[in-house]
Each structure stands twice: as structure tokens, then as C-alpha cells.
C-alpha atoms as a PDB file:
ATOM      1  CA  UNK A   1     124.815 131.003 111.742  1.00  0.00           C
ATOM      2  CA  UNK A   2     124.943 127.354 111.900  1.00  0.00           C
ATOM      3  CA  UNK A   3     122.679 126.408 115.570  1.00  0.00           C
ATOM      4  CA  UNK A   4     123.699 123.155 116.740  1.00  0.00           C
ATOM      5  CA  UNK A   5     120.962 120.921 118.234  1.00  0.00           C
ATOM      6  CA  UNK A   6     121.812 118.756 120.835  1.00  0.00           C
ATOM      7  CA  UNK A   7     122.570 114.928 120.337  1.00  0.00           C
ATOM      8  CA  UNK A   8     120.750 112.459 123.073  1.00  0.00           C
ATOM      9  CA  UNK A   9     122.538 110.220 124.691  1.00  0.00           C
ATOM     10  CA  UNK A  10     121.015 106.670 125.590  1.00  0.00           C
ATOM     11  CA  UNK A  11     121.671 104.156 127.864  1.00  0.00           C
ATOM     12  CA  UNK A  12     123.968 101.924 125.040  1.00  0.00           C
ATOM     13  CA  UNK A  13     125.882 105.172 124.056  1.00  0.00           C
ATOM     14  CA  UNK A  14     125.667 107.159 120.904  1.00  0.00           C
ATOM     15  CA  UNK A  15     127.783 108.143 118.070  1.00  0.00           C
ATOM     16  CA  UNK A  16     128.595 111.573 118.030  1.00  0.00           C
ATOM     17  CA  UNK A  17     127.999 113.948 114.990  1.00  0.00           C
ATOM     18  CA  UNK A  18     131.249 115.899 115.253  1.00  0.00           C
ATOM     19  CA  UNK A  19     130.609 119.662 113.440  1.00  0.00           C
ATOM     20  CA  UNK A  20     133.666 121.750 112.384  1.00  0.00           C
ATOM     21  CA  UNK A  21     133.740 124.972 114.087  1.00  0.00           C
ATOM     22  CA  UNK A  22     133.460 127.782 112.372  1.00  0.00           C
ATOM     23  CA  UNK A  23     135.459 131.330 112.539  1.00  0.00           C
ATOM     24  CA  UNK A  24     133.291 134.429 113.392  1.00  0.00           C
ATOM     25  CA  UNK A  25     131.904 136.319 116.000  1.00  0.00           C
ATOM     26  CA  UNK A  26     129.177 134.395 118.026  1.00  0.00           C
ATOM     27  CA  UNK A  27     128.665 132.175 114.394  1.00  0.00           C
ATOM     28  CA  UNK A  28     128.437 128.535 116.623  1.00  0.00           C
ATOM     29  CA  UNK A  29     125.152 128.482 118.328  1.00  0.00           C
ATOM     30  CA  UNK A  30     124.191 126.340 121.098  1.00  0.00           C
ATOM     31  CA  UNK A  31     121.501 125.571 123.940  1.00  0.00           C
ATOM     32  CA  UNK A  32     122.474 126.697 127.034  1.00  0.00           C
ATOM     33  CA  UNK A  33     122.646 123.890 129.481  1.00  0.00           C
ATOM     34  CA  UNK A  34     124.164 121.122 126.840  1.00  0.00           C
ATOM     35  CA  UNK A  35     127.357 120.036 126.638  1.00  0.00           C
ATOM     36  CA  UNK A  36     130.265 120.781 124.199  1.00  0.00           C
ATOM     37  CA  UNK A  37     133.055 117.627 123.361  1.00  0.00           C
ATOM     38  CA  UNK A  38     135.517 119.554 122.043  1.00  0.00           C
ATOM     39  CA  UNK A  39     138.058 117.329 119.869  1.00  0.00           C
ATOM     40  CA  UNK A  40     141.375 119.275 119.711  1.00  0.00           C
ATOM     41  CA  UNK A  41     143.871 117.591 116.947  1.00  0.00           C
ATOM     42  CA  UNK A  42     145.447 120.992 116.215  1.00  0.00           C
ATOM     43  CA  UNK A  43     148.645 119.787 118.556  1.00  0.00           C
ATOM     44  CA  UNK A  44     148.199 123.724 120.626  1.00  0.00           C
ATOM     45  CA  UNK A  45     145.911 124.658 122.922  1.00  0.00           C
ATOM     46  CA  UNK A  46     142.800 127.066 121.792  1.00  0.00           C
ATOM     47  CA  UNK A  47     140.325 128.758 123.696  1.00  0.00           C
ATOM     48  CA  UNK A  48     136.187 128.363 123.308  1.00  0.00           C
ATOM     49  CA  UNK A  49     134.758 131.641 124.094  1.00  0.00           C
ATOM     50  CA  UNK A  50     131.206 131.652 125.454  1.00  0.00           C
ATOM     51  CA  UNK A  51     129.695 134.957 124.224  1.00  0.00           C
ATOM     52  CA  UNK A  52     128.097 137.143 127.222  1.00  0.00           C
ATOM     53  CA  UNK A  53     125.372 139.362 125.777  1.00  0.00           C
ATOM     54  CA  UNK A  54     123.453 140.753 128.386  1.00  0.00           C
ATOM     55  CA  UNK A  55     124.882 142.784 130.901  1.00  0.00           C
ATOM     56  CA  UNK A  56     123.676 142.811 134.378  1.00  0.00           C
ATOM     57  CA  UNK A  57     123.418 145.774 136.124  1.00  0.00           C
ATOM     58  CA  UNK A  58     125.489 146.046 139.026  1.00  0.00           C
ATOM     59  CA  UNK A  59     127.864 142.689 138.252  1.00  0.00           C
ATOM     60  CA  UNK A  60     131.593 144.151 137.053  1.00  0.00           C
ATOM     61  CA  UNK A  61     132.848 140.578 136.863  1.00  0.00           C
ATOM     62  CA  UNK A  62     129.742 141.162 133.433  1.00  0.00           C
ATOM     63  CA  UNK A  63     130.068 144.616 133.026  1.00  0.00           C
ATOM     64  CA  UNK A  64     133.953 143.942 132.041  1.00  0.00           C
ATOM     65  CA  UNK A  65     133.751 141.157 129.438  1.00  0.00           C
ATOM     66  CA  UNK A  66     131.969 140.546 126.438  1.00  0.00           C
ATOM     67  CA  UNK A  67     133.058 136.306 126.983  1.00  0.00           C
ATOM     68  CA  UNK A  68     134.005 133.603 129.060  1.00  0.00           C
ATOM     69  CA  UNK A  69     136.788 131.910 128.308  1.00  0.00           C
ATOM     70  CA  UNK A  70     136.954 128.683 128.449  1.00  0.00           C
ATOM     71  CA  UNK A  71     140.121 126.365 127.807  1.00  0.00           C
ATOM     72  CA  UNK A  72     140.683 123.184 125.698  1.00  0.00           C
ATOM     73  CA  UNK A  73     143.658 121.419 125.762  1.00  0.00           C
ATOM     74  CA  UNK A  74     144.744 118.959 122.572  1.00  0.00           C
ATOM     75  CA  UNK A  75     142.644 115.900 122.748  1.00  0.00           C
ATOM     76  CA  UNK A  76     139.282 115.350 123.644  1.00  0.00           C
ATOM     77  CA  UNK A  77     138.044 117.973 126.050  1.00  0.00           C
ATOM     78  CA  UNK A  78     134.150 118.521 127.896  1.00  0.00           C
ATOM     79  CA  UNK A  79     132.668 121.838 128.693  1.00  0.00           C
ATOM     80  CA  UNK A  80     129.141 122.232 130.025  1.00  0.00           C
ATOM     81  CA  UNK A  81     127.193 125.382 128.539  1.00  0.00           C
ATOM     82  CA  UNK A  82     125.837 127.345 131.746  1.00  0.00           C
ATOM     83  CA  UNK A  83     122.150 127.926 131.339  1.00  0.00           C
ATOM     84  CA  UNK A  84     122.282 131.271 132.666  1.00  0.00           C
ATOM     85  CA  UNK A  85     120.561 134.313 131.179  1.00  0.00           C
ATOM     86  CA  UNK A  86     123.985 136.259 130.872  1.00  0.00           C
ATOM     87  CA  UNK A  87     125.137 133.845 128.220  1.00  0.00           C
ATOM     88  CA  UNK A  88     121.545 133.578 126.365  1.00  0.00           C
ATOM     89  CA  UNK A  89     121.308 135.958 123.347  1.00  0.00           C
ATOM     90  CA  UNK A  90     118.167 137.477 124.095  1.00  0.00           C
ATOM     91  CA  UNK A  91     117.020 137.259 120.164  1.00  0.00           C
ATOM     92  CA  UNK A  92     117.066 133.590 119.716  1.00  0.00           C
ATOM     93  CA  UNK A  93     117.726 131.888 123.165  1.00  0.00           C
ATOM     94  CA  UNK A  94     120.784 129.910 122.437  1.00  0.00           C
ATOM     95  CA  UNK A  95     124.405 130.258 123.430  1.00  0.00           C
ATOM     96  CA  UNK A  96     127.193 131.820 120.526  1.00  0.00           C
ATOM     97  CA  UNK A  97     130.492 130.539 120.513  1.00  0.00           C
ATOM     98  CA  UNK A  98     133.821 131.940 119.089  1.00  0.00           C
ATOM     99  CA  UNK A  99     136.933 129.816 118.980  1.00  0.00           C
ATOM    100  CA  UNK A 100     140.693 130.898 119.344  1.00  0.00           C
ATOM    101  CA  UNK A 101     141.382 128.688 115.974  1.00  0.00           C
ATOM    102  CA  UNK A 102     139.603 126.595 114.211  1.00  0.00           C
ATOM    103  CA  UNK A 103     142.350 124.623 112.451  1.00  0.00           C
ATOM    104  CA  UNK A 104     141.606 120.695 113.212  1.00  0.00           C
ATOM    105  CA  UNK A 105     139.057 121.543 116.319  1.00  0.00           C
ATOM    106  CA  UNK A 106     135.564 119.842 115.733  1.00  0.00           C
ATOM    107  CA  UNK A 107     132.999 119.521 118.415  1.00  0.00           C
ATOM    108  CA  UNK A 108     129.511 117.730 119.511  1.00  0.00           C
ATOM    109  CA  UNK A 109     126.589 118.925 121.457  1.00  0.00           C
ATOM    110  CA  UNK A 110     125.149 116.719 123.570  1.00  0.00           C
ATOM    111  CA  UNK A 111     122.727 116.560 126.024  1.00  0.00           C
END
């Protein structure tokens, strides 16, 4: 499971490390609270699922789902990681993510 530290950014800018995402179940690993750019050259529309491993008791909009779903468009897209406990995989911390395809999608994480 590839875990995907965060790049800084500075006051001049910084070139992003763009990773290739990788197919599987929760295999992408993030922080939560950093930011995913999302580079979409694929020419359709995918979705980024953030993976929701603890379950609440009590919330259904939880209870119901095992992700969020999260769109990216073609192009260059932003998503902010929640830093919430629901999306924090109680083992290690950190954030899995599952894609909808991974043909020509790369992506950054920056913080």
C-alpha cells in the first residue's frame, strides 16, 4: 500500500510530485486533512472514493456507506481530505483511496 506523504508548499510555489493511482481497495493512502490535485487526462469523468472505516453509532448517513464519493472532472481537479475520524483507518491513521479508473489519472498530496 503505497502512503503518500504530503508535499509543502512555500511561498515561491513548488513542483508537484504527481503519483499514478493505483487500482485496489483502500491501496492509495493519505493524511487526512491534505489535499489531493487530481490530474484527469483520461477525457471521462472518474470518481475518488474516500474510504469510511469506522462506523458511528447512531449516524445512517455512516451506517449506509462504506465511501464518500467524491467527483473529478477531466483536467486538473482539488479535493481536500476531511480530517475526521470516520475517514481515518483506525490501524495506521491515514486516509485510503479507491478510484473509479485509473487510466491516465495521476495525483499530488499537498499540504
Amino acid at each position: 500500500m503505497p502512503t503518500l506523504n504530503p508535499q509543502a508548499l512555500t511561498s515561491t510555489g513548488v513542483a508537484l510530485t504527481f503519483n499514478t493511482a493505483t487500482a485496489g481497495a483502500g491501496v492509495d493512502r493519505v493524511p487526512p486533512g491534505s489535499i489531493l490535485v487530481v490530474k484527469n487526462a483520461s477525457g471521462s469523468p472518474i470518481t475518488v472514493n474516500l474510504v469510511t472505516p469506522l462506523l458511528l453509532d447512531g449516524d445512517l448517513t455512516v451506517l449506509d456507506r462504506t465511501s464518500a464519493s467524491v467527483a473529478a472532472t477531466t483536467g486538473i481537479n482539488g479535493i481536500r481530505v476531511p480530517n475526521n475520524e470516520v475517514f481515518r483507518d483506525p490501524t495506521d491513521g491515514l486516509v485510503g483511496l479507491t478510484w473509479s479508473s485509473i487510466t491516465s489519472v495521476t495525483f499530488a498530496v499537498i499540504s
